[in-house]
PDB file of N, CA and C in Angstrom:
ATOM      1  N   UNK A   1     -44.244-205.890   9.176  1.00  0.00           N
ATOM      2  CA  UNK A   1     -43.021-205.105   9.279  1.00  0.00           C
ATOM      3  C   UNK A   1     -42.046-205.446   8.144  1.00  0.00           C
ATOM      4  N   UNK A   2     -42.161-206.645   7.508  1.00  0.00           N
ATOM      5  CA  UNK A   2     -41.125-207.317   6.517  1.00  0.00           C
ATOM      6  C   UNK A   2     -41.255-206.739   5.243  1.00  0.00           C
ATOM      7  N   UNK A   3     -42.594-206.793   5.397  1.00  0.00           N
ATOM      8  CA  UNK A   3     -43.597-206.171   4.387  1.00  0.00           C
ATOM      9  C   UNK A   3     -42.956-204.678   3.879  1.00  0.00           C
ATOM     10  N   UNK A   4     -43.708-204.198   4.670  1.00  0.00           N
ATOM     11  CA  UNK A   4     -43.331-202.578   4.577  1.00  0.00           C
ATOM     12  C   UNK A   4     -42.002-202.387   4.233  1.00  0.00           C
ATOM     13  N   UNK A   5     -40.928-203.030   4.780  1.00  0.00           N
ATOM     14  CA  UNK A   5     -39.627-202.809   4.836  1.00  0.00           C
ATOM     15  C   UNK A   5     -39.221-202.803   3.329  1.00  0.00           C
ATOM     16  N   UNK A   6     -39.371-204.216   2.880  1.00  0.00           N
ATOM     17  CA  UNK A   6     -39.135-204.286   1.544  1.00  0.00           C
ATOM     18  C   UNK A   6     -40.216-203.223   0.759  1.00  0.00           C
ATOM     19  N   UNK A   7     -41.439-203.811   0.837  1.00  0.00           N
ATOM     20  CA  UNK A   7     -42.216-202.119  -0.282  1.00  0.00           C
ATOM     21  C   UNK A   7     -41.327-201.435  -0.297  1.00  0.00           C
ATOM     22  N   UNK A   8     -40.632-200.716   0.920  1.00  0.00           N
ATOM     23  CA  UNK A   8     -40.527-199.583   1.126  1.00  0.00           C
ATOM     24  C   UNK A   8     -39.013-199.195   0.574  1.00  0.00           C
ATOM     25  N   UNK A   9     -38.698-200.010   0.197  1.00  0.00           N
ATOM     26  CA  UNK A   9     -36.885-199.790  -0.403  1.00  0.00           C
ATOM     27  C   UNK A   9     -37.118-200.710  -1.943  1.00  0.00           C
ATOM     28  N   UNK A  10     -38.436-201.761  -2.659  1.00  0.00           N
ATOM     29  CA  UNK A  10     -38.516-201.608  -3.968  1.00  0.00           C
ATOM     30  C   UNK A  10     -38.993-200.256  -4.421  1.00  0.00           C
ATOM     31  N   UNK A  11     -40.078-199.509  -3.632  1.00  0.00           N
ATOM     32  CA  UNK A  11     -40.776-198.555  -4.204  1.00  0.00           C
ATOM     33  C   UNK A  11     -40.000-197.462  -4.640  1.00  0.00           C
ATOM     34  N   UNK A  12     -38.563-196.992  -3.751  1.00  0.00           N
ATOM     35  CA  UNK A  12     -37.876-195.787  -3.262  1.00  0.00           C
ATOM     36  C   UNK A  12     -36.395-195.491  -4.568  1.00  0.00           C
ATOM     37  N   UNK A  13     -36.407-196.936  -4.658  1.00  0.00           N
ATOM     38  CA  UNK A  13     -34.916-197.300  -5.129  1.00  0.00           C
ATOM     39  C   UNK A  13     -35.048-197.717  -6.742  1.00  0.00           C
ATOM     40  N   UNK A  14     -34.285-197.375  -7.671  1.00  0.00           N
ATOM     41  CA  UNK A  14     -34.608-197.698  -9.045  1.00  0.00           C
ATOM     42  C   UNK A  14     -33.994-199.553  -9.077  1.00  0.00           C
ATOM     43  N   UNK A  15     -32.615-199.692  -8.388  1.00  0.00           N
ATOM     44  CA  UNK A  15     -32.300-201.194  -8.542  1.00  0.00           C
ATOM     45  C   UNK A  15     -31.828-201.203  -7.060  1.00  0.00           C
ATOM     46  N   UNK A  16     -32.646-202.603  -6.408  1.00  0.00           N
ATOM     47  CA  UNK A  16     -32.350-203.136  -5.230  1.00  0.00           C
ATOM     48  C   UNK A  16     -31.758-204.490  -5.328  1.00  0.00           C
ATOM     49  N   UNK A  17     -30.452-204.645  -4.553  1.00  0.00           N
ATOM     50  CA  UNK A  17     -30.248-206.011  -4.122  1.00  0.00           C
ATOM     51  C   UNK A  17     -30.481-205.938  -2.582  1.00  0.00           C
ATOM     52  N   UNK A  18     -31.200-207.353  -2.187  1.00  0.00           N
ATOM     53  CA  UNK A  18     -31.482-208.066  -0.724  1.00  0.00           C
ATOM     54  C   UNK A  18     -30.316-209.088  -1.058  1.00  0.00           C
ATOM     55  N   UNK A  19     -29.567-208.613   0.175  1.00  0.00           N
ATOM     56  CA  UNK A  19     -28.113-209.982   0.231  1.00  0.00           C
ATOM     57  C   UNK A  19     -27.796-209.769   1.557  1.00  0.00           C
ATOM     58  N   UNK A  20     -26.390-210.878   1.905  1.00  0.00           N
ATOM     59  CA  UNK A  20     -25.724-210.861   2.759  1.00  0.00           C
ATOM     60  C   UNK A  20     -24.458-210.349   2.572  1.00  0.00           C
ATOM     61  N   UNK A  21     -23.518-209.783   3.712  1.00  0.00           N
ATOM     62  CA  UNK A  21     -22.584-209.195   2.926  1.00  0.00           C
ATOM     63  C   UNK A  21     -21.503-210.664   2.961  1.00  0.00           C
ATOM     64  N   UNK A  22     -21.590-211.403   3.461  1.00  0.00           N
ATOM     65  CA  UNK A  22     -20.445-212.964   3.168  1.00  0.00           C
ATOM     66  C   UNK A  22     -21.128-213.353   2.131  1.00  0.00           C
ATOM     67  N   UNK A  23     -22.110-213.322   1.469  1.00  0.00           N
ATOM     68  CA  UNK A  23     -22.419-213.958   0.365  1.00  0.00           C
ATOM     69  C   UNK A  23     -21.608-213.691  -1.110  1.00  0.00           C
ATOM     70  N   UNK A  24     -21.202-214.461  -1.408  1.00  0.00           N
ATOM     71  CA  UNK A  24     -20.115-214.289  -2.854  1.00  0.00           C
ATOM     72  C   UNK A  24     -20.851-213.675  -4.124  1.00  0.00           C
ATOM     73  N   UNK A  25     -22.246-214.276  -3.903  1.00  0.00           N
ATOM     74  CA  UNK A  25     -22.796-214.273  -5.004  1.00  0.00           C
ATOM     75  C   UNK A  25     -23.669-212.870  -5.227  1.00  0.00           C
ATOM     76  N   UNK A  26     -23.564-212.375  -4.161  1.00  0.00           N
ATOM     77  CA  UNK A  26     -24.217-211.099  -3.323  1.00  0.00           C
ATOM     78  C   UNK A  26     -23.263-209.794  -4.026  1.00  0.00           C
ATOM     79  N   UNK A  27     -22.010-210.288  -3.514  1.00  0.00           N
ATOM     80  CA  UNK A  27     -21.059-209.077  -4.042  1.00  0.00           C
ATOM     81  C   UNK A  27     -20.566-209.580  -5.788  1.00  0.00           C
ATOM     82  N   UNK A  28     -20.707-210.493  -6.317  1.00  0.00           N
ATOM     83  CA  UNK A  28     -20.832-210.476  -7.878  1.00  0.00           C
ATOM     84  C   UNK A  28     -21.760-209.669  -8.625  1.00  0.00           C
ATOM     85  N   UNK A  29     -22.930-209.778  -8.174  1.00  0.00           N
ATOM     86  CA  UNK A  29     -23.934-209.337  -8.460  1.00  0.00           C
ATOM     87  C   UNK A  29     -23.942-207.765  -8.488  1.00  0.00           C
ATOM     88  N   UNK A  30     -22.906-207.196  -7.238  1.00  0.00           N
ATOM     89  CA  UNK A  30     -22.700-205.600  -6.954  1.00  0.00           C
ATOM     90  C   UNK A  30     -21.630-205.662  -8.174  1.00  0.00           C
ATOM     91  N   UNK A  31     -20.566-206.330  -8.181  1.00  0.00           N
ATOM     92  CA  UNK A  31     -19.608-205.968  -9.109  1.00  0.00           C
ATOM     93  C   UNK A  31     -19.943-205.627 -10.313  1.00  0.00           C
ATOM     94  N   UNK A  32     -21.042-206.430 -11.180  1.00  0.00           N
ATOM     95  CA  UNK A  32     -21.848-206.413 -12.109  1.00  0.00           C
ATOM     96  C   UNK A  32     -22.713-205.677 -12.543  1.00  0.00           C
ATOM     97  N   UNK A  33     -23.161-205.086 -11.970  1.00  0.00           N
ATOM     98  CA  UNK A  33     -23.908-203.997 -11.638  1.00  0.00           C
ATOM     99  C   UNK A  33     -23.490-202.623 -11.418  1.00  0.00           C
ATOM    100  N   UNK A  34     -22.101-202.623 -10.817  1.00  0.00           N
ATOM    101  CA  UNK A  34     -21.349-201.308 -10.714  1.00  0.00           C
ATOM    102  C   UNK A  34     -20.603-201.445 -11.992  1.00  0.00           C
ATOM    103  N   UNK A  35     -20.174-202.382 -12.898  1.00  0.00           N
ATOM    104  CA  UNK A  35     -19.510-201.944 -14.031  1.00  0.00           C
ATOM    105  C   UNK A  35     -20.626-201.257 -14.983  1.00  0.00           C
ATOM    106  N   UNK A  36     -21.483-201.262 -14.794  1.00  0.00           N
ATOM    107  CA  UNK A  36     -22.509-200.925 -15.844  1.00  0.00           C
ATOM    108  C   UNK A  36     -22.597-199.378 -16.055  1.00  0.00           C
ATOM    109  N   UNK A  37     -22.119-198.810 -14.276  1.00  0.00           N
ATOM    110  CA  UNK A  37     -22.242-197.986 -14.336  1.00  0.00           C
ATOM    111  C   UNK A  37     -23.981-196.902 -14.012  1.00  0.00           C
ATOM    112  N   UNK A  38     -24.554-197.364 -13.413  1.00  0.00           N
ATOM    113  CA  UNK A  38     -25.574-197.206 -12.801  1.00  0.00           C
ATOM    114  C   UNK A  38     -25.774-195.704 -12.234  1.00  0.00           C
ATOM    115  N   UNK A  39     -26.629-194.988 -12.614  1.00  0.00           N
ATOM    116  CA  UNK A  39     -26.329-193.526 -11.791  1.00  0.00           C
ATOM    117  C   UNK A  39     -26.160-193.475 -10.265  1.00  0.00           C
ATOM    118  N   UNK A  40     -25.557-192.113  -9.644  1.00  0.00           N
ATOM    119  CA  UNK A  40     -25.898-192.339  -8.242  1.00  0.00           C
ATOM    120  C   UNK A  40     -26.747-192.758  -7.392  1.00  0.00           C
ATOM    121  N   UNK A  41     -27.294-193.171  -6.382  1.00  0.00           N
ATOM    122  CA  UNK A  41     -28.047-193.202  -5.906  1.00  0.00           C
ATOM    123  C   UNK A  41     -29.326-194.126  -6.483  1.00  0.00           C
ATOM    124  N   UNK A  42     -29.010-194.310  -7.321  1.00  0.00           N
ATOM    125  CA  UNK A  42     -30.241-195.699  -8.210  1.00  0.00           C
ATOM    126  C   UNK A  42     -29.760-197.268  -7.952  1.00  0.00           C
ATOM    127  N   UNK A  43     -28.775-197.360  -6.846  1.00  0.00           N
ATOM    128  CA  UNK A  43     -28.491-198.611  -6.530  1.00  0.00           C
ATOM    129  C   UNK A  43     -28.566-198.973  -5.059  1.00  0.00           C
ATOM    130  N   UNK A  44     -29.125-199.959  -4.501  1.00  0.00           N
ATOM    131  CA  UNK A  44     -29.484-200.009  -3.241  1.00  0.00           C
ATOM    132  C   UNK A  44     -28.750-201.597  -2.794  1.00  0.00           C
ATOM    133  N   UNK A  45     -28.187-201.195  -1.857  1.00  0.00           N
ATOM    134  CA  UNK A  45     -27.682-203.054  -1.681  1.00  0.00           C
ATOM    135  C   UNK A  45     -28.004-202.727   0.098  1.00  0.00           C
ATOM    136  N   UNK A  46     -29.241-203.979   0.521  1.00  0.00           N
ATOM    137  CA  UNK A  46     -29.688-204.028   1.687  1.00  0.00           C
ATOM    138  C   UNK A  46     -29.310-205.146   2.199  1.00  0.00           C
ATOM    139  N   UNK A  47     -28.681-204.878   3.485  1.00  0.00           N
ATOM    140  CA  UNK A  47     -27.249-206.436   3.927  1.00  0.00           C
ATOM    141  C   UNK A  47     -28.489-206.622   5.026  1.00  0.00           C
ATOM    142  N   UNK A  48     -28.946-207.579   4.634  1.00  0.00           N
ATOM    143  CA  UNK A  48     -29.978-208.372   5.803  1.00  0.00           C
ATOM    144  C   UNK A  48     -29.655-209.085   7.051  1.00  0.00           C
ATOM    145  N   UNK A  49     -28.002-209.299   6.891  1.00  0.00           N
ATOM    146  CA  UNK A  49     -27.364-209.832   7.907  1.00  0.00           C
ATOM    147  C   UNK A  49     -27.242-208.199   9.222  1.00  0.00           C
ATOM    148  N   UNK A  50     -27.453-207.280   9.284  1.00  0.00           N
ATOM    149  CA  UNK A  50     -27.990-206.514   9.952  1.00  0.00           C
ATOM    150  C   UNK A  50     -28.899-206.201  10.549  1.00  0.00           C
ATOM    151  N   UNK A  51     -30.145-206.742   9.748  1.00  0.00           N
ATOM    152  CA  UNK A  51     -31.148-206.424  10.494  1.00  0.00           C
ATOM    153  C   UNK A  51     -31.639-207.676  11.248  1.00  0.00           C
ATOM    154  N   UNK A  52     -32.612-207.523  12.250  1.00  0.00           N
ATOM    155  CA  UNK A  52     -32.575-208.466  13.094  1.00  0.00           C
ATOM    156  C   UNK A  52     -34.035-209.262  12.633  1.00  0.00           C
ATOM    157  N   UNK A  53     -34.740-208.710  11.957  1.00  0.00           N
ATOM    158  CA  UNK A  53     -35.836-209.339  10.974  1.00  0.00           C
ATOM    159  C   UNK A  53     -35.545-210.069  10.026  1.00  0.00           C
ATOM    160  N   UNK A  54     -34.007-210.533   9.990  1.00  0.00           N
ATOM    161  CA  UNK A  54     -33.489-211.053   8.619  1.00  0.00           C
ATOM    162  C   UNK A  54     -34.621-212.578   8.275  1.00  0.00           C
ATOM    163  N   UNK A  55     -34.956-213.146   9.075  1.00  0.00           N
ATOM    164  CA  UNK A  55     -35.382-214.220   8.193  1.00  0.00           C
ATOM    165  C   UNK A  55     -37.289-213.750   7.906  1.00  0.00           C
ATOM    166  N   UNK A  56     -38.002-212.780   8.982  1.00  0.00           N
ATOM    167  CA  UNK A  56     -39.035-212.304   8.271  1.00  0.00           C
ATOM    168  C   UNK A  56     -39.082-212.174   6.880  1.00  0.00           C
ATOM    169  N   UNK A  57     -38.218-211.207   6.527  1.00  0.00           N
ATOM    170  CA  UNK A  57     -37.390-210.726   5.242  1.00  0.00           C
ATOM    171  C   UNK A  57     -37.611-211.530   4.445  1.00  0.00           C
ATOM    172  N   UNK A  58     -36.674-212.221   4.518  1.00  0.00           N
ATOM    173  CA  UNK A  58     -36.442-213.417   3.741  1.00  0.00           C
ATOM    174  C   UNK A  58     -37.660-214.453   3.288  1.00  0.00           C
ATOM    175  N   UNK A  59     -38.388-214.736   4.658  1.00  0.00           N
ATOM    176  CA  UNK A  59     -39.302-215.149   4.145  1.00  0.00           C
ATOM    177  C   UNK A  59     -40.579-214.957   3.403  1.00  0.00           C
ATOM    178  N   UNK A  60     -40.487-213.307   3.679  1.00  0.00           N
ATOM    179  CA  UNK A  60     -41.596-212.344   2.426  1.00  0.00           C
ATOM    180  C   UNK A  60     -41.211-212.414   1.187  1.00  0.00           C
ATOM    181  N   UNK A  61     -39.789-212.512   1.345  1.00  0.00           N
ATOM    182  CA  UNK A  61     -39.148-212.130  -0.094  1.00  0.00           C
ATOM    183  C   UNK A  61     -39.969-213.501  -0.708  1.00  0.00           C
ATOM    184  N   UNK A  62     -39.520-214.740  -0.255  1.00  0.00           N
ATOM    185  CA  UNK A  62     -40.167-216.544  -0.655  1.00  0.00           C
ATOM    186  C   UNK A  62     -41.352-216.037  -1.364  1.00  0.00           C
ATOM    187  N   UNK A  63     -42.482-215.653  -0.334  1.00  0.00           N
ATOM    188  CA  UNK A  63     -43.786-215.091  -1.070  1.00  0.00           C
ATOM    189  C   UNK A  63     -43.921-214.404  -2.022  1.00  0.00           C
ATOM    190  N   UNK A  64     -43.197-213.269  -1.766  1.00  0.00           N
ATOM    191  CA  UNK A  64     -43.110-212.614  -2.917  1.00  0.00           C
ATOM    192  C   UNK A  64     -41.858-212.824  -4.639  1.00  0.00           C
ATOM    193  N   UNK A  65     -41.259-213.547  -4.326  1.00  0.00           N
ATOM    194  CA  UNK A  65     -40.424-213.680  -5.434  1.00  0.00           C
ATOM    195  C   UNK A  65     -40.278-215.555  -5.657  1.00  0.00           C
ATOM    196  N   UNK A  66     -40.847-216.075  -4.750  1.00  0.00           N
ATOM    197  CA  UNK A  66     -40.526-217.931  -5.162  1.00  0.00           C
ATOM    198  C   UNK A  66     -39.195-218.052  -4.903  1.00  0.00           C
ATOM    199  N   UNK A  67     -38.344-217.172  -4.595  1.00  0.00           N
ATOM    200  CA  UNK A  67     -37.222-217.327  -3.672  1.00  0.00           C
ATOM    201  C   UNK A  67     -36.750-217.239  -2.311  1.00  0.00           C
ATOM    202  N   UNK A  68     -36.144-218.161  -1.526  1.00  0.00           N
ATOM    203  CA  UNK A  68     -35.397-217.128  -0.353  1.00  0.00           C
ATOM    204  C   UNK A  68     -34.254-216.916  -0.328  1.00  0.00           C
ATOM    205  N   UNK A  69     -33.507-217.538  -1.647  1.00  0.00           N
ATOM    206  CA  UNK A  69     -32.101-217.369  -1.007  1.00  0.00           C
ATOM    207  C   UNK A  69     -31.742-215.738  -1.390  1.00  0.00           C
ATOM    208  N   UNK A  70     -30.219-215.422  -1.289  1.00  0.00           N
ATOM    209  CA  UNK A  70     -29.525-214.589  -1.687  1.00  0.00           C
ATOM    210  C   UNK A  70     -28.882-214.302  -3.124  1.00  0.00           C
ATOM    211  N   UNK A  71     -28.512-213.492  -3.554  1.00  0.00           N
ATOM    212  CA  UNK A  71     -29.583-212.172  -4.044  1.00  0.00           C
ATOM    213  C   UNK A  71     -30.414-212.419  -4.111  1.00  0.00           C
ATOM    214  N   UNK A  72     -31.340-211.253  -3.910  1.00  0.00           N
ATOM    215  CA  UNK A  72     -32.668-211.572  -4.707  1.00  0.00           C
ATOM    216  C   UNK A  72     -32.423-210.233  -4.998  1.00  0.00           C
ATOM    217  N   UNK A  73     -33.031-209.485  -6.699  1.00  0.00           N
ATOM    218  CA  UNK A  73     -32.398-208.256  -7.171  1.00  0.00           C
ATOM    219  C   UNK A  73     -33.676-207.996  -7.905  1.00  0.00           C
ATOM    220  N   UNK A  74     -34.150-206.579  -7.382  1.00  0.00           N
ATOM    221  CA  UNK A  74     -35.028-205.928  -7.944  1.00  0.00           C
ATOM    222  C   UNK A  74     -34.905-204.776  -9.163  1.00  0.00           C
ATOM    223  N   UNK A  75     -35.342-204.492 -10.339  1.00  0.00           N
ATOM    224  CA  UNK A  75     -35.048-204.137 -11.221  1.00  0.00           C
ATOM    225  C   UNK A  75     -36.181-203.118 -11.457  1.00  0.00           C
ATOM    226  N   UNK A  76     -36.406-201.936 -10.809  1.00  0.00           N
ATOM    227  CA  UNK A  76     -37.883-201.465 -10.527  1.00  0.00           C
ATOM    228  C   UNK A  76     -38.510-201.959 -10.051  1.00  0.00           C
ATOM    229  N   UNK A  77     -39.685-202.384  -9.744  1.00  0.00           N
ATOM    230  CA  UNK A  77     -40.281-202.920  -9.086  1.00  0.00           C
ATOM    231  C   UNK A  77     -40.668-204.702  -9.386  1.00  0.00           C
ATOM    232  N   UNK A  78     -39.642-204.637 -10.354  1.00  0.00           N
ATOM    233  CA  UNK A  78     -39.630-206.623 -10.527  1.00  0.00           C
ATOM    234  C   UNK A  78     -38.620-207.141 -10.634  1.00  0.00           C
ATOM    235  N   UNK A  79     -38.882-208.124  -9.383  1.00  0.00           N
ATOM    236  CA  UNK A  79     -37.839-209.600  -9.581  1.00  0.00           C
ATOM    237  C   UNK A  79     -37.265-210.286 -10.549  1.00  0.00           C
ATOM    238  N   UNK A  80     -36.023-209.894 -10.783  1.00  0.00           N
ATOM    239  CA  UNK A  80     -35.445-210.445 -11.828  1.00  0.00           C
ATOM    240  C   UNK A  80     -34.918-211.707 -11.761  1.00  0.00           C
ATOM    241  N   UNK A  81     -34.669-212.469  -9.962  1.00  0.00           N
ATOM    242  CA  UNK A  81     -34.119-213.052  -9.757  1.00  0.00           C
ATOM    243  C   UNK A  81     -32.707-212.946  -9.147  1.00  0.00           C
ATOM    244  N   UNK A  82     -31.891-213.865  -9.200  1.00  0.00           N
ATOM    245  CA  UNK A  82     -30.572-213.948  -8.395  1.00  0.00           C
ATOM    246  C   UNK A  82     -29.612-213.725  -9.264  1.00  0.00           C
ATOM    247  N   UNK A  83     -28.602-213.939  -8.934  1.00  0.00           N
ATOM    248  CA  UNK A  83     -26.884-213.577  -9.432  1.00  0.00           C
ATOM    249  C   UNK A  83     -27.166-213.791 -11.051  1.00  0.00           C
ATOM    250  N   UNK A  84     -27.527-215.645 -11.247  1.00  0.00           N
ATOM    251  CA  UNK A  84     -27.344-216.171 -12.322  1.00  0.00           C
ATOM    252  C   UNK A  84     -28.489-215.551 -13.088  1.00  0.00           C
ATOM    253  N   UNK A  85     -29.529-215.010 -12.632  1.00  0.00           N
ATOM    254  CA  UNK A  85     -30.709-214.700 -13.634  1.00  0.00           C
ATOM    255  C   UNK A  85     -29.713-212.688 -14.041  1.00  0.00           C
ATOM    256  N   UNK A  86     -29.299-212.477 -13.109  1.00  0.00           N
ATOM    257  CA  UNK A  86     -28.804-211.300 -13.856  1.00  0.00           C
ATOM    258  C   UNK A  86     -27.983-211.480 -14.508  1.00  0.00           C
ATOM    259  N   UNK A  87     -26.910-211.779 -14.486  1.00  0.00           N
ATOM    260  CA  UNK A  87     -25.510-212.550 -15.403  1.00  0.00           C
ATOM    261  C   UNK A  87     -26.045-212.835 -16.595  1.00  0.00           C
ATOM    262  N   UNK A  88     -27.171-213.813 -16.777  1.00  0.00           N
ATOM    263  CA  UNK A  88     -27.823-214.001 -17.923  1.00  0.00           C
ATOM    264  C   UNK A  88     -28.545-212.727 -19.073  1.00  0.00           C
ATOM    265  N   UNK A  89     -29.227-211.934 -18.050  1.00  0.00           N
ATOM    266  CA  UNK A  89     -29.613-210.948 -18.833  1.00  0.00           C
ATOM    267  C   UNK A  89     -28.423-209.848 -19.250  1.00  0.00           C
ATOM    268  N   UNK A  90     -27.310-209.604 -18.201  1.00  0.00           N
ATOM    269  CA  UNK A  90     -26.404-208.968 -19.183  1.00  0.00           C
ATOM    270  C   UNK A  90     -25.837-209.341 -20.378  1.00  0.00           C
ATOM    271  N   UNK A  91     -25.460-210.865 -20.477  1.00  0.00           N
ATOM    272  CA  UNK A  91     -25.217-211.729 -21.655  1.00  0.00           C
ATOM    273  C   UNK A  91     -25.936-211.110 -22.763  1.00  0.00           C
ATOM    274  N   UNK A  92     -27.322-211.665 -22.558  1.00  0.00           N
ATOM    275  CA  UNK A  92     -28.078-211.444 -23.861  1.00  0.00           C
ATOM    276  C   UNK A  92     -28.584-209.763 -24.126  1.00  0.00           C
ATOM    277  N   UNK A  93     -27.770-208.964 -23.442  1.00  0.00           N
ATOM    278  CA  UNK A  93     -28.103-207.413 -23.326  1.00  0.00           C
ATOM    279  C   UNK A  93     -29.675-206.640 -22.980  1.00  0.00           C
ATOM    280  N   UNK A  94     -30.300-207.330 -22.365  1.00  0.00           N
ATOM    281  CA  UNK A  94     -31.268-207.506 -21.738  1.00  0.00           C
ATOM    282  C   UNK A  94     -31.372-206.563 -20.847  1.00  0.00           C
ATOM    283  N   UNK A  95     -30.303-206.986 -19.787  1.00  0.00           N
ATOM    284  CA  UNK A  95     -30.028-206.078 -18.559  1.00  0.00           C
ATOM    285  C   UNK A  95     -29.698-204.578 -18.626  1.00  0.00           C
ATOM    286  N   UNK A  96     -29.080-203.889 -19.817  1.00  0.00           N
ATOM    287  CA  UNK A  96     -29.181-202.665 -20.191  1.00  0.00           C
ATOM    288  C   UNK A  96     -30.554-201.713 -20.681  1.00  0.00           C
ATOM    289  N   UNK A  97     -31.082-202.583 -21.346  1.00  0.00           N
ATOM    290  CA  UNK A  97     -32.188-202.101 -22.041  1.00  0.00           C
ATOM    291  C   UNK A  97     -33.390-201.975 -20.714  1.00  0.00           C
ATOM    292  N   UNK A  98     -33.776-202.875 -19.656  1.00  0.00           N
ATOM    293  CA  UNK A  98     -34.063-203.225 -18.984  1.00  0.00           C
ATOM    294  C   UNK A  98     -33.570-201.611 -17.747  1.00  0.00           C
ATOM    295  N   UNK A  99     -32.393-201.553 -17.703  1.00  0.00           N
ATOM    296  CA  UNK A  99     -31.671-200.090 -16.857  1.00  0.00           C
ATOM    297  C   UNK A  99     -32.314-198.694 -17.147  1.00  0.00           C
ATOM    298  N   UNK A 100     -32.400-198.947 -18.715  1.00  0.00           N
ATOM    299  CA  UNK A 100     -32.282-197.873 -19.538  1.00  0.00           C
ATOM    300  C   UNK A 100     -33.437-197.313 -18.969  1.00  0.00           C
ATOM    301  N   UNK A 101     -34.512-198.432 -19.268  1.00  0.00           N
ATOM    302  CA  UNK A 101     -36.195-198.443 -19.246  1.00  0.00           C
ATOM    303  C   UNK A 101     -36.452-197.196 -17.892  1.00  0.00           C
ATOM    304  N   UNK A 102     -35.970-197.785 -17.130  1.00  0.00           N
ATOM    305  CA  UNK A 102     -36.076-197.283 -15.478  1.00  0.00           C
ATOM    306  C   UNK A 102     -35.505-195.846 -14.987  1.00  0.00           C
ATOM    307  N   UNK A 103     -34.270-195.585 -16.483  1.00  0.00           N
ATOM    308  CA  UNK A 103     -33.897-194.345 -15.957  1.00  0.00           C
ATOM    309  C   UNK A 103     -32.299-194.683 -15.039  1.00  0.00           C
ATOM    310  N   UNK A 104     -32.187-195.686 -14.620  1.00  0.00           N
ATOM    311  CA  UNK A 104     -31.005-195.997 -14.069  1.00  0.00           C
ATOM    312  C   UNK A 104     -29.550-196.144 -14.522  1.00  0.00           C
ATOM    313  N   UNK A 105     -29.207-195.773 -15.858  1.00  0.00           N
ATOM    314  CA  UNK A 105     -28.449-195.832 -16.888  1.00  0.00           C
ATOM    315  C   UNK A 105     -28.406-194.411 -17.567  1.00  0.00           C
TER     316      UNK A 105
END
């Protein structure tokens, strides 16, 4: 079910964040992401503190990304990592080119 859930919102969505909504680093990551300017609907922020599978979730995400914490931020269909791994790629302009690729920009 964790499974599917996530497939089913990397496959659908051009950029996904998995967060909490008390997480700080959760809503940086949105802030960052909304300055960029992102088209409609190509941004997905899934508050796991809702669903009641949250630590299934979480713990697929482990398997699948070597993470569990919060963010974890999908960039098409790959893990880019958390807050600081995106922060980084906007730095080195990475993270645009990377948008562009996908159509999300």
């Amino acid at each position: 079910m964790a499974q599917q859930f996530v497939a089913s919102h990397i496959a659908s969505d051009k950029v996904v964040v998995f967060g909490k909504k008390n997480c700080p680093y959760c809503h940086s990551a949105l802030d960052l992401l909304k300055e960029l300017n992102i088209k409609p609907g190509h941004l997905a922020f899934i508050d796991l503190t809702s669903r009641k599978n949250m630590d299934d979730i979480q713990d697929y995400l482990m398997q699948l990304t070597g993470a569990r914490t919060v963010p974890r931020i999908f960039i098409g269909e790959t893990c880019i990592g958390g807050f600081t791994d995106l922060d980084a790629l906007n730095d080195s302009g990475e993270l645009s080119i990377m948008l562009k690729k996908i159509g999300a920009l």
